[in-house]
C-alpha atoms as a PDB file:
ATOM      1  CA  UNK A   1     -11.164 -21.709  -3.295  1.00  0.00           C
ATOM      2  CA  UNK A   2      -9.288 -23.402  -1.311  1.00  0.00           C
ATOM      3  CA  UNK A   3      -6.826 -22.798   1.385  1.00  0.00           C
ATOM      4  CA  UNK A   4      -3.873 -24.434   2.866  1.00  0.00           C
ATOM      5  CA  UNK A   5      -3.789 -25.165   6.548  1.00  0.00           C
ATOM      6  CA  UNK A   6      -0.779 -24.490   9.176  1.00  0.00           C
ATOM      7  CA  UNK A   7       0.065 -24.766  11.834  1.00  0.00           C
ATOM      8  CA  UNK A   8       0.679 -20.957  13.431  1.00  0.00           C
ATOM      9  CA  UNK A   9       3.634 -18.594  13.632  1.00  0.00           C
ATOM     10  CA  UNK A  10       4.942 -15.589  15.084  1.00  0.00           C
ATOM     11  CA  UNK A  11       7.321 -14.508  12.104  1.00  0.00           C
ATOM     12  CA  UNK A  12       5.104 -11.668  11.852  1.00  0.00           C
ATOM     13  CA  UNK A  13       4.925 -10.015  15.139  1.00  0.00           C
ATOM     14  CA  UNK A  14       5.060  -6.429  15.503  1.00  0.00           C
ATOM     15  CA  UNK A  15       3.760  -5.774  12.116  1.00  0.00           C
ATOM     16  CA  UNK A  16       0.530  -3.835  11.411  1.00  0.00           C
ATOM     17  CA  UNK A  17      -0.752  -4.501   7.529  1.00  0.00           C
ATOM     18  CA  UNK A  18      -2.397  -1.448   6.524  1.00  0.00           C
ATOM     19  CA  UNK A  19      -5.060  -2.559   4.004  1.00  0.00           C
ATOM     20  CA  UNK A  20      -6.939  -0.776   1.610  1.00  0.00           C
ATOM     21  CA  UNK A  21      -9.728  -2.594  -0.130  1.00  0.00           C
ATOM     22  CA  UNK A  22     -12.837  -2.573  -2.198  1.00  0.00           C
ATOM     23  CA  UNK A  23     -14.298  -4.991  -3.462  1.00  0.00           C
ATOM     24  CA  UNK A  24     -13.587  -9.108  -3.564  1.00  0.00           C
ATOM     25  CA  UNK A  25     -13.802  -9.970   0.111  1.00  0.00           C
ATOM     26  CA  UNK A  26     -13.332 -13.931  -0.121  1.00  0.00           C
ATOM     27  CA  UNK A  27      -9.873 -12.830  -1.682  1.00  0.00           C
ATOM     28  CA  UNK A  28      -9.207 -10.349   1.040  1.00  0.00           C
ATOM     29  CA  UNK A  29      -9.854 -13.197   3.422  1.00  0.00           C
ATOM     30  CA  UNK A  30      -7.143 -15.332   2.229  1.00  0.00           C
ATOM     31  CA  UNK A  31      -4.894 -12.430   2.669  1.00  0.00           C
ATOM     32  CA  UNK A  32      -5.999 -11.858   6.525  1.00  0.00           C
ATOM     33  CA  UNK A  33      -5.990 -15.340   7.331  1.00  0.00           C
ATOM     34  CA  UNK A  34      -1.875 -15.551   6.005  1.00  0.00           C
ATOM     35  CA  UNK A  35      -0.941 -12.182   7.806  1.00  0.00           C
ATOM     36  CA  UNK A  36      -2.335 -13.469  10.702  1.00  0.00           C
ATOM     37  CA  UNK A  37      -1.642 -17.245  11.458  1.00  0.00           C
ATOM     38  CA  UNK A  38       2.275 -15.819  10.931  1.00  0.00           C
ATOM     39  CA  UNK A  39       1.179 -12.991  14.065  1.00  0.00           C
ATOM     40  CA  UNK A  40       0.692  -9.842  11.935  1.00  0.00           C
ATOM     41  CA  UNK A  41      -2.230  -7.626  12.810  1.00  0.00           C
ATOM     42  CA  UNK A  42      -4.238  -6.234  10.169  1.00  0.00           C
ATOM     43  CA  UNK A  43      -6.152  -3.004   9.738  1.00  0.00           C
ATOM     44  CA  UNK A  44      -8.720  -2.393   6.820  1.00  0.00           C
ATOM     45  CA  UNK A  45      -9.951   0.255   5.070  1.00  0.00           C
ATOM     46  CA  UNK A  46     -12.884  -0.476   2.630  1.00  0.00           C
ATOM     47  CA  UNK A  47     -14.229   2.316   0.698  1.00  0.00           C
ATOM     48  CA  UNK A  48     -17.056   3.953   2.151  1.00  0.00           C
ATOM     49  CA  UNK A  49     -19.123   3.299  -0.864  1.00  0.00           C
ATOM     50  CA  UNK A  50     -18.630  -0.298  -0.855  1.00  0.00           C
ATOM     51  CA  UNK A  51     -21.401  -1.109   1.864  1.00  0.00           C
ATOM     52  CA  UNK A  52     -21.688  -4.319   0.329  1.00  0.00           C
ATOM     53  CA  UNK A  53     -18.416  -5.273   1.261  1.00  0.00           C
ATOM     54  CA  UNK A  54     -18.533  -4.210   4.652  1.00  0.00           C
ATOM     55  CA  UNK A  55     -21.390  -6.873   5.346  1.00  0.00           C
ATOM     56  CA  UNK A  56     -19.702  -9.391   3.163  1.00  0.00           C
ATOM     57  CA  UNK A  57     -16.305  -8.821   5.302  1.00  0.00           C
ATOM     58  CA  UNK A  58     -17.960  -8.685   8.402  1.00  0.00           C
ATOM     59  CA  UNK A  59     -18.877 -12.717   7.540  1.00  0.00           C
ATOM     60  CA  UNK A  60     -14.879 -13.265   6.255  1.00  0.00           C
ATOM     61  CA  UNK A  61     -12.942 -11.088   8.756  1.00  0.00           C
ATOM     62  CA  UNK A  62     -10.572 -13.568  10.930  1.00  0.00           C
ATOM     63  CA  UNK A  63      -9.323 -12.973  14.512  1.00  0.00           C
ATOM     64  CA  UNK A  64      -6.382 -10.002  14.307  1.00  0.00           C
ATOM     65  CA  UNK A  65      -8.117  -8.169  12.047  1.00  0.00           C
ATOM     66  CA  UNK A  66      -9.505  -4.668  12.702  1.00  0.00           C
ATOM     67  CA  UNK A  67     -11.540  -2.867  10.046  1.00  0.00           C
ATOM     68  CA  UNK A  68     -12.315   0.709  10.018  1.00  0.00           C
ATOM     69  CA  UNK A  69     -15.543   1.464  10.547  1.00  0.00           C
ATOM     70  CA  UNK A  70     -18.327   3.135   7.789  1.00  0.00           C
ATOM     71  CA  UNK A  71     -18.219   6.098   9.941  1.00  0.00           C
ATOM     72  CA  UNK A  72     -14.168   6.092   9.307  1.00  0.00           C
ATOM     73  CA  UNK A  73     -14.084   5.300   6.005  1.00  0.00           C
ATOM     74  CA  UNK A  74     -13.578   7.703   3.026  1.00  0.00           C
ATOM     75  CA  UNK A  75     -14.611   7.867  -0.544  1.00  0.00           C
ATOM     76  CA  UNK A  76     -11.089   6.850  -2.333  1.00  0.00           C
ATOM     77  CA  UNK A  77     -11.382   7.525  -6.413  1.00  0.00           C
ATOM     78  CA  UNK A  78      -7.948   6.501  -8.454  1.00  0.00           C
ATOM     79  CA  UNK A  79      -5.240   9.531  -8.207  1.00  0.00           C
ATOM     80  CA  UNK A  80      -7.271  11.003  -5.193  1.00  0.00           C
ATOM     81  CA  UNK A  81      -6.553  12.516  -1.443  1.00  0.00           C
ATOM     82  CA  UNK A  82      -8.779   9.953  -0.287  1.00  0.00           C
ATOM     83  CA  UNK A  83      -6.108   7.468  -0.735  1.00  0.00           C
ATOM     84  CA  UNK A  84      -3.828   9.339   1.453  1.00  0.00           C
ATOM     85  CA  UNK A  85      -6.893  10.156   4.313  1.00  0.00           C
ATOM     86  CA  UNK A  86      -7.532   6.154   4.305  1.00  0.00           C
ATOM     87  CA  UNK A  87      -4.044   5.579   4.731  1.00  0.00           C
ATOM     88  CA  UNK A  88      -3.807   7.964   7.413  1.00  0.00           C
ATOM     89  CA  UNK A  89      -6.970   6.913   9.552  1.00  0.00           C
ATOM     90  CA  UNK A  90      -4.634   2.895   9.710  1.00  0.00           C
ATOM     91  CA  UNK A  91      -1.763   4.339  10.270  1.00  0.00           C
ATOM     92  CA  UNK A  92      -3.330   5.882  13.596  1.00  0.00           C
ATOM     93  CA  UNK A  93      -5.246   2.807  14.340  1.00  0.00           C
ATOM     94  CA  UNK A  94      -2.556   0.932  13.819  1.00  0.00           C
ATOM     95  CA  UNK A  95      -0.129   2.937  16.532  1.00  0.00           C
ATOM     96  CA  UNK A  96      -2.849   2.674  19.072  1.00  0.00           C
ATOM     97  CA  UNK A  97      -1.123  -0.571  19.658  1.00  0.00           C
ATOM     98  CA  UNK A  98       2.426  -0.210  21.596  1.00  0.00           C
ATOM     99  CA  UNK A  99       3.435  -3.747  20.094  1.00  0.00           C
ATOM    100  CA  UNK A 100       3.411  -2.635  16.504  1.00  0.00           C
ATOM    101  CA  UNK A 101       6.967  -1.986  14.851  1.00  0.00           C
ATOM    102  CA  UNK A 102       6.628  -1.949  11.543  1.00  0.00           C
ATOM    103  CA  UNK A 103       3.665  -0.904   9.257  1.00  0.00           C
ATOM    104  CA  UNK A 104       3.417  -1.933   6.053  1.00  0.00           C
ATOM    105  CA  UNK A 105       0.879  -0.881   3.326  1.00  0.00           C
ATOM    106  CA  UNK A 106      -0.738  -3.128   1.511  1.00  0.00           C
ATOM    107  CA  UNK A 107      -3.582  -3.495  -1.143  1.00  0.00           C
ATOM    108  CA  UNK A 108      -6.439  -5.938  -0.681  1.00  0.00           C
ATOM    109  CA  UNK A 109      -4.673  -7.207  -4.312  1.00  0.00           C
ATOM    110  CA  UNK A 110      -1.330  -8.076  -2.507  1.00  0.00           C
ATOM    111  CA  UNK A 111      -0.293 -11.643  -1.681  1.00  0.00           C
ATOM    112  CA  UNK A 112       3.038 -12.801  -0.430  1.00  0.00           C
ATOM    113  CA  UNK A 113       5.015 -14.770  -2.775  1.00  0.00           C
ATOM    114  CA  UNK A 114       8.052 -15.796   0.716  1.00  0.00           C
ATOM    115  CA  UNK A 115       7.928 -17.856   3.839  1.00  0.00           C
ATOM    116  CA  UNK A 116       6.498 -15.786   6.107  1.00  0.00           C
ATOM    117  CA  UNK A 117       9.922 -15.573   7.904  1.00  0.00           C
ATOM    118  CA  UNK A 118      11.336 -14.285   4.773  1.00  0.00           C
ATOM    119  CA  UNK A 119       9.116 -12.048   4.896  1.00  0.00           C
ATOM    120  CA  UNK A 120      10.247 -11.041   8.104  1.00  0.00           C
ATOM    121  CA  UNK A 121      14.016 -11.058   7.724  1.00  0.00           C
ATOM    122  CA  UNK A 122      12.617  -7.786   4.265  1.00  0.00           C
ATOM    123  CA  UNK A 123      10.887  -6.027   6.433  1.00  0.00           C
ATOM    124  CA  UNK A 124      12.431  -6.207   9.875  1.00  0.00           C
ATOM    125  CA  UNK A 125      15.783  -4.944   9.033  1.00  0.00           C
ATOM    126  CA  UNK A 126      15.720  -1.642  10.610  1.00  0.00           C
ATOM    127  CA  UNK A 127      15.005   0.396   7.263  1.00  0.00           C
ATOM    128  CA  UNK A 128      12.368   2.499   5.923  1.00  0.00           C
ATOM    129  CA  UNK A 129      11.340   0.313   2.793  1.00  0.00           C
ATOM    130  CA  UNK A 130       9.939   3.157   0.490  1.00  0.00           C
ATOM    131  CA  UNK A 131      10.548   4.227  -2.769  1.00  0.00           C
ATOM    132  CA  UNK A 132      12.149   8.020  -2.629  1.00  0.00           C
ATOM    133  CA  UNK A 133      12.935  10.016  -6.145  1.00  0.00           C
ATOM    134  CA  UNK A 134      13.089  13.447  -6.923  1.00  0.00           C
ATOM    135  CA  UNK A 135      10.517  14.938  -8.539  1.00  0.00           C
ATOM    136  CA  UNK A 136      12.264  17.406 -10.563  1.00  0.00           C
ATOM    137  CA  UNK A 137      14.725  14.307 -12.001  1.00  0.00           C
ATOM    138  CA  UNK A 138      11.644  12.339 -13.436  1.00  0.00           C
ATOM    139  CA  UNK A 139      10.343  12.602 -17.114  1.00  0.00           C
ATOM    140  CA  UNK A 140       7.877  15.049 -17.443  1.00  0.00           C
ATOM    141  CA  UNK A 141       5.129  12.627 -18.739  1.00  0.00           C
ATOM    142  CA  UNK A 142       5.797  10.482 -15.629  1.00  0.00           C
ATOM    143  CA  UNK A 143       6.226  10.985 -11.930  1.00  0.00           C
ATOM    144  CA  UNK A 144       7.484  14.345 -12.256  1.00  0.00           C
ATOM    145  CA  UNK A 145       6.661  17.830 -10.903  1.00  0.00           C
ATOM    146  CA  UNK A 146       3.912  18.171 -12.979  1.00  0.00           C
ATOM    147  CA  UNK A 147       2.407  16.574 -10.145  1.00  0.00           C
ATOM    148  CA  UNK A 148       3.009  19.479  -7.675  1.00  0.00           C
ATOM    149  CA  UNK A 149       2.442  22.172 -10.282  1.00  0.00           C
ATOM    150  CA  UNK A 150      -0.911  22.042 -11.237  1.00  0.00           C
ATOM    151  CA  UNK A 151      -4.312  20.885  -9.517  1.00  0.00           C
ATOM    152  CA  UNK A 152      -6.208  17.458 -10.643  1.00  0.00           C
ATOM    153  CA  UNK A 153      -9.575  15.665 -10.180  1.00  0.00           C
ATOM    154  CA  UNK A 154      -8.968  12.030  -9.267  1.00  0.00           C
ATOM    155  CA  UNK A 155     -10.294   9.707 -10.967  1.00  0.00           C
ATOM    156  CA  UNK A 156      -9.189   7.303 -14.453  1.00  0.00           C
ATOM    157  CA  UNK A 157      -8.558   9.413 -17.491  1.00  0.00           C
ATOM    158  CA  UNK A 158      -8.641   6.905 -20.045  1.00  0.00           C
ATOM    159  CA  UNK A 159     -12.763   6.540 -18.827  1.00  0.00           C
ATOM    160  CA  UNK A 160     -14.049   9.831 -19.088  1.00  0.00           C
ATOM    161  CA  UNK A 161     -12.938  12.319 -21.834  1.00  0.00           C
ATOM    162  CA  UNK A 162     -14.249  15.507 -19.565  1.00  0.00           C
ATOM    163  CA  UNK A 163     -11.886  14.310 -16.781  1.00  0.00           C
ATOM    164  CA  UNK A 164      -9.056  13.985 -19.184  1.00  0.00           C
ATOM    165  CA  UNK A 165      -9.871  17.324 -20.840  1.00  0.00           C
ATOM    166  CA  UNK A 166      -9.892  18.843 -17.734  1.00  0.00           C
ATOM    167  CA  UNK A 167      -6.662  17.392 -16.030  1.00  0.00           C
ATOM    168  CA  UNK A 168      -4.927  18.207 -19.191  1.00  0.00           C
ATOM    169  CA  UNK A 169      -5.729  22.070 -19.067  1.00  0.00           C
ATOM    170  CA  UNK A 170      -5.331  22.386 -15.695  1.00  0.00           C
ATOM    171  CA  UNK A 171      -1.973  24.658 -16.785  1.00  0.00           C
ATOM    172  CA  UNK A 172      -3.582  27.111 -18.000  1.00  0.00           C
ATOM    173  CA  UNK A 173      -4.682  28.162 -14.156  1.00  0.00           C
ATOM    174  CA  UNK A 174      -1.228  28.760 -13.670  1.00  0.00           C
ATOM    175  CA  UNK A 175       2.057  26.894 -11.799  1.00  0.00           C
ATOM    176  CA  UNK A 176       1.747  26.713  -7.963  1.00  0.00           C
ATOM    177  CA  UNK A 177       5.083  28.314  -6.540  1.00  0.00           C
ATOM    178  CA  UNK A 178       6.407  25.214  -5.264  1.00  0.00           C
ATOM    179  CA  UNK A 179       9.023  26.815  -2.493  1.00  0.00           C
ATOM    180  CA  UNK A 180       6.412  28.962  -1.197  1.00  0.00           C
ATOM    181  CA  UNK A 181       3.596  25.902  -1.216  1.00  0.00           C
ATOM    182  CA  UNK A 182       6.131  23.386   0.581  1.00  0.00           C
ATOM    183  CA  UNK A 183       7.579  26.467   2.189  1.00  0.00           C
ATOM    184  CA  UNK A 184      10.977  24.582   0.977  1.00  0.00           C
ATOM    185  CA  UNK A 185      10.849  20.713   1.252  1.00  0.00           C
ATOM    186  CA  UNK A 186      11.885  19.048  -1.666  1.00  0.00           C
ATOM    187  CA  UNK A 187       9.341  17.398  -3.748  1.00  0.00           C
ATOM    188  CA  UNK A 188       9.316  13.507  -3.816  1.00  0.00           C
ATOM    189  CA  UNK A 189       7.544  10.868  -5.436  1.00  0.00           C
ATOM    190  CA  UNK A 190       7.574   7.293  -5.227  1.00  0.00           C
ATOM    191  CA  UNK A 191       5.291   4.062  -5.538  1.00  0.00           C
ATOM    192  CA  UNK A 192       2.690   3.787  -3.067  1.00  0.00           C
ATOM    193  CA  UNK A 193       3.215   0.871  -0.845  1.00  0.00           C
ATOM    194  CA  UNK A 194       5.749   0.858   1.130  1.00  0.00           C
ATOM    195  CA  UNK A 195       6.926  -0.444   4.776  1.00  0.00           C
ATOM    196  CA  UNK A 196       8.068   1.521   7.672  1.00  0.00           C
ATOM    197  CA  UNK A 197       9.060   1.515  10.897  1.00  0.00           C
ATOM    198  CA  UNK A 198       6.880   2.540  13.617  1.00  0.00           C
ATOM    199  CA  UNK A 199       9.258   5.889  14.667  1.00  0.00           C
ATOM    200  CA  UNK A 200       9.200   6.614  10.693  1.00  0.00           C
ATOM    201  CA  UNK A 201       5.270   6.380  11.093  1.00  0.00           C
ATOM    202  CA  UNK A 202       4.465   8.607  14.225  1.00  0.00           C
ATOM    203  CA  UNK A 203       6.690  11.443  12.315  1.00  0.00           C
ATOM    204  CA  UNK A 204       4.619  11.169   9.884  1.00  0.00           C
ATOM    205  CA  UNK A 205       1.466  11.978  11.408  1.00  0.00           C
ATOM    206  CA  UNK A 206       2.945  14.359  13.808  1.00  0.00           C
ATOM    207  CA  UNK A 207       4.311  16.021  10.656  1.00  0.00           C
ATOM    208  CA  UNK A 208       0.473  16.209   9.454  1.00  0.00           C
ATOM    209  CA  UNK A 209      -1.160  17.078  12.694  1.00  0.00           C
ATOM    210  CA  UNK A 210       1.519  19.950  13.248  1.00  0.00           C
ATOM    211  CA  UNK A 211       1.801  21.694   9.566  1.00  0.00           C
ATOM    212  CA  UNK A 212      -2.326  21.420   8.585  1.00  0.00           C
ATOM    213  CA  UNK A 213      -0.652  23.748   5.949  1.00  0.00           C
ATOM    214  CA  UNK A 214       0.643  20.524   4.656  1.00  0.00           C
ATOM    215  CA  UNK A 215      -2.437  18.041   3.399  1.00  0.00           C
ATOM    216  CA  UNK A 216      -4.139  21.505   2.308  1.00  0.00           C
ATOM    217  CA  UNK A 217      -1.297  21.676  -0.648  1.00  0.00           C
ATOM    218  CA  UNK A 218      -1.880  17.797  -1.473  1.00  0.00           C
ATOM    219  CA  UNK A 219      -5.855  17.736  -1.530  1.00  0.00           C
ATOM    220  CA  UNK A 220      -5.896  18.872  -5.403  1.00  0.00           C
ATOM    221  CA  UNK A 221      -2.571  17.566  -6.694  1.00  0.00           C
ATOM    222  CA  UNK A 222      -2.092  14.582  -9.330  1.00  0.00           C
ATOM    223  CA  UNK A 223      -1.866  11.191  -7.376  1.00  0.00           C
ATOM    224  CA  UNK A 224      -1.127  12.509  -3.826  1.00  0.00           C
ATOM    225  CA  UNK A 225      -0.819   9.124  -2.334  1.00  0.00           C
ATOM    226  CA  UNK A 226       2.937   8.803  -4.649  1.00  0.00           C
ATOM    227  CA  UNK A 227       4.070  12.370  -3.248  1.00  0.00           C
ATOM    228  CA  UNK A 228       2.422  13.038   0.087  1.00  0.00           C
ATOM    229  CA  UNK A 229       4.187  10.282   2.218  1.00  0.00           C
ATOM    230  CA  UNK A 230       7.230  10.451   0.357  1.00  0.00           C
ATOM    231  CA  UNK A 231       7.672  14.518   0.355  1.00  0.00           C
ATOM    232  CA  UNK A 232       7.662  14.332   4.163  1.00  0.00           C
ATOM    233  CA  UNK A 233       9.850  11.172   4.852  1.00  0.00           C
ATOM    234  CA  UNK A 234      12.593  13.054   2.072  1.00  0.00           C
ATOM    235  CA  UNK A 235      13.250  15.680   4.340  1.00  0.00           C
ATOM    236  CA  UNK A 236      13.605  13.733   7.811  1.00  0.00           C
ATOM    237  CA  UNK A 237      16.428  11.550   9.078  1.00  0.00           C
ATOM    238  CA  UNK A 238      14.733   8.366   8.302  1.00  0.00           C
ATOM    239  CA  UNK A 239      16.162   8.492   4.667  1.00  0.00           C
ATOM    240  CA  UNK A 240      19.859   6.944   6.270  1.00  0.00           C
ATOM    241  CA  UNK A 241      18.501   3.965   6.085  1.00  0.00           C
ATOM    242  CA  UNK A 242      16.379   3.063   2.988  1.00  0.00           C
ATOM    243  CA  UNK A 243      15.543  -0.004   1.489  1.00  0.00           C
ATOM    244  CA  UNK A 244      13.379  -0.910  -1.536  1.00  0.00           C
ATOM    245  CA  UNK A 245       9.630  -1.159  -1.533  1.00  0.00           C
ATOM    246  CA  UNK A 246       8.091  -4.781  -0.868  1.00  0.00           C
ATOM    247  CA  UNK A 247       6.408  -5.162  -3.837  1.00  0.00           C
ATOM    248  CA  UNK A 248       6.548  -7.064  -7.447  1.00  0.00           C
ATOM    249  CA  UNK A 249       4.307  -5.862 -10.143  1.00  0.00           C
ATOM    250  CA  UNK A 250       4.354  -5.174 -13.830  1.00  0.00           C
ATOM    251  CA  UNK A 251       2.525  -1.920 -14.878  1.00  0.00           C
ATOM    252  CA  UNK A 252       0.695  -1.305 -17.837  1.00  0.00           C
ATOM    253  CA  UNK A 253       0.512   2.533 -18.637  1.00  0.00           C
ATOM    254  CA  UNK A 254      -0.486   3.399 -14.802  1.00  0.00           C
ATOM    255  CA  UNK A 255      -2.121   0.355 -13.788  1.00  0.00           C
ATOM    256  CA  UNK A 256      -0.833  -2.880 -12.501  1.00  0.00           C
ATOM    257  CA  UNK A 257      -1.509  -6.192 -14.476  1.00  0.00           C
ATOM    258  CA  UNK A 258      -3.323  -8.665 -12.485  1.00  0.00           C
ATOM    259  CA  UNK A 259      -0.556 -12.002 -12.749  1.00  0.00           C
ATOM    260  CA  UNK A 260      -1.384 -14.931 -13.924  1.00  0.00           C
ATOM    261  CA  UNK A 261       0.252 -18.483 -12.820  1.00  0.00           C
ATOM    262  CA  UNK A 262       2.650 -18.187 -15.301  1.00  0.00           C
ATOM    263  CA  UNK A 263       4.336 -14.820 -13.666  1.00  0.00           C
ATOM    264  CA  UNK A 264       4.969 -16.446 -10.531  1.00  0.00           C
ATOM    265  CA  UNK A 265       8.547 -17.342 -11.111  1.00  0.00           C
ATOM    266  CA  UNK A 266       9.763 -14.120 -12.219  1.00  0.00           C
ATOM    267  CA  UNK A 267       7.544 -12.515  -8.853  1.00  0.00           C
ATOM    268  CA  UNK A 268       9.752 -14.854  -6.689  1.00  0.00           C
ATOM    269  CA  UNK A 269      12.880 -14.360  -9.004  1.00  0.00           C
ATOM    270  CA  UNK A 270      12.171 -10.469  -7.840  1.00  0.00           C
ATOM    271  CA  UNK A 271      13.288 -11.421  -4.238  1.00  0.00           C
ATOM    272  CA  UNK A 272      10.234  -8.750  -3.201  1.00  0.00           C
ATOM    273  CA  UNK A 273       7.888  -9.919   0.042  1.00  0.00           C
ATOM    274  CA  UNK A 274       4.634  -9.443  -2.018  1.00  0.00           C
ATOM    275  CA  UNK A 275       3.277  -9.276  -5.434  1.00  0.00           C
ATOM    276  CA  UNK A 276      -0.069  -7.645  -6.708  1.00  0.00           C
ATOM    277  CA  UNK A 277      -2.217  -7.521  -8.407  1.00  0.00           C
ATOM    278  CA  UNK A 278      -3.908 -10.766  -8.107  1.00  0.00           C
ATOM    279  CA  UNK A 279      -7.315 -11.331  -8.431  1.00  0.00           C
ATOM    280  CA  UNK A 280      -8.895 -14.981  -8.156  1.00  0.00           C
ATOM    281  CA  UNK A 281     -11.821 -14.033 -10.385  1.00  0.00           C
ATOM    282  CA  UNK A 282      -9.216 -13.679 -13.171  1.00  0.00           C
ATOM    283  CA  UNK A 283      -6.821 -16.847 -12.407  1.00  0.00           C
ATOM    284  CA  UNK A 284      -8.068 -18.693  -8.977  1.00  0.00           C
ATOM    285  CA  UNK A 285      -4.580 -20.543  -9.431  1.00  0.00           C
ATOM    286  CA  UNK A 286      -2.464 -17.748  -9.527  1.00  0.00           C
ATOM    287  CA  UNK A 287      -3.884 -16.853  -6.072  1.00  0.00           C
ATOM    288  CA  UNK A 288      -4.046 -20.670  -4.317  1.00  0.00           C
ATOM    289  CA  UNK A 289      -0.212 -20.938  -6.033  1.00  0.00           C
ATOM    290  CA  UNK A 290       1.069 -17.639  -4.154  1.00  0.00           C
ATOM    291  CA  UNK A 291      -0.346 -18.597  -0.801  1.00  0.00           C
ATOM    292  CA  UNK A 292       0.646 -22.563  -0.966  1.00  0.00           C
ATOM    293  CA  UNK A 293       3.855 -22.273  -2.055  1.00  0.00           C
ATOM    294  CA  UNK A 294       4.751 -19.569   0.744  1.00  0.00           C
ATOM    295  CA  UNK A 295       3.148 -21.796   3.424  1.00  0.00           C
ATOM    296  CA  UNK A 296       5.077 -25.225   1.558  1.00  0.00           C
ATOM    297  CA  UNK A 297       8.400 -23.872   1.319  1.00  0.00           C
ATOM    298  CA  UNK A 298       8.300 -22.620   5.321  1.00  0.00           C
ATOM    299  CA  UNK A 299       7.000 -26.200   6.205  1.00  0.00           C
ATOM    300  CA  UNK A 300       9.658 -27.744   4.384  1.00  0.00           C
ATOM    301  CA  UNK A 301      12.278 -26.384   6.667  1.00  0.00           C
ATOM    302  CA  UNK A 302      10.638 -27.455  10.081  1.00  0.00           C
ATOM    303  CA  UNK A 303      11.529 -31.052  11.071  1.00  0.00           C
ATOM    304  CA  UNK A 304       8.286 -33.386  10.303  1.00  0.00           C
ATOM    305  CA  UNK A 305       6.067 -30.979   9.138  1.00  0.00           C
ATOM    306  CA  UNK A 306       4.864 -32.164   5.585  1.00  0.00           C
ATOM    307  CA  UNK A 307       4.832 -29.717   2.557  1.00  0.00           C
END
């Protein structure tokens, strides 16, 4: 696959991409290398089953680019707490570094579809860019408080009838008393990536580190890693200024589709940062369209650069 050169920017500075990956490491790559020639630093999680791809990304990984190592890593199955414990081990890696702003969460299935200073001008505008509903205003069948009632196992229902079986009769144990088990924060939900400030961030984890009470209640609920983040930035000052997630996709039932070539327009019609899911060994062009077209349209408006 091939990959467009430029020359380097700084549009990026001050942002830490939190990524969480798993498997196709040449795509990943592409990814890194964008986030930083434009002076984001990046900070990976990979599965700690996928040992392959550690060794793979260990060949790949470009210069700003931390990844977590094996001994950091968790297990992270579909709908599981692992999600949120990876995102929680980058999120402190990432503040290790004074110079980081803004942290934004990414998928190793994310690529930009802006100018890297567009980008910017989304992300750096002093607002927490999250997706906040309330639970109890949902559908039931959807992102509702069935997700705080009742315990799950993570993992993909539609592959396993046991897990579905069991997910499904999880009632019958019996509702958790919600003001009691929050001990009265208001249950939230939201998509999963999002971008936030660095004071939004250390909140966060202070939140965690001082109420351990806190990722106890999440460990067995439905898809923590829609609630967990979003529960605790509901209920703290941060929600004055919200803006809307960074992210284009098209879901089918729970699942994003992977975009093809032919979605492109209507990802950049979005006006969103970043689109997923792509994956190259679906539609290579897709993926070489996303990146080129970000890096044309920023060379088009400097003086003598060629697009």
């Amino acid at each position: 696959m091939m990959e467009r050169s430029g020359g380097a920017d700084r549009a990026l500075q001050g942002l830490a991409a939190l990524i969480l990956a798993h498997d196709n490491m040449p795509q990943l790559a592409l990814l890194l290398r964008w986030l930083g020639r434009h002076g984001a630093q990046s900070f990976v999680h990979l599965d700690a089953r996928a040992h392959a791809a550690q060794e793979e990304l260990a060949r790949f990984a470009p210069p700003r680019c931390t990844v977590l190592p094996p001994a950091r890593s968790f297990k992270v199955a579909w709908g599981g707490f692992g999600m949120v414990e990876a995102t929680l081990a980058l999120m402190r890696e990432a503040l290790k570094d004074p110079a980081t702003r803004h942290l934004a969460l990414l998928s190793g299935t994310h690529l930009p579809l802006r100018p890297a200073s567009e980008v910017a001008s989304f992300l750096f505008d002093g607002r927490e860019h999250i997706d906040l509903s309330f639970a109890a205003a949902e559908p039931m069948d959807q992102k509702s408080l069935r997700r705080f009632w009742y315990h799950a196992l993570p993992g993909r229902e539609e592959e396993s009838a046991l897990l579905r079986w069991l997910n499904r009769n999880s009632w019958r144990l019996g509702k958790r008393d919600l003001a009691r088990g929050l001990r009265g924060m208001t249950p939230m939900v939201g998509t999963q990536w999002w971008c936030l400030t660095a004071e939004c961030a250390r909140h966060v984890l202070d939140f965690v580190d001082a109420n351990p009470w806190y990722p106890r209640f999440f460990r067995f609920s439905s898809i923590p890693d829609e609630t967990f983040f979003h529960t605790i930035i509901g209920a703290s000052p941060f929600t004055r200024a919200l803006g809307s997630a960074p992210l284009y996709q098209r879901m089918a039932g729970y699942s994003p589709m992977v975009l093809r070539a032919a979605d492109l327009p209507a990802a950049r019609a979005s006006g969103m940062p970043f689109a997923r899911k792509f994956d190259s060994r679906v539609d290579a062009a897709a993926v070489e369209l996303a990146l080129f077209s970000a890096d044309a349209a920023e060379a088009s408006r400097r003086p003598g650069i060629p697009a």
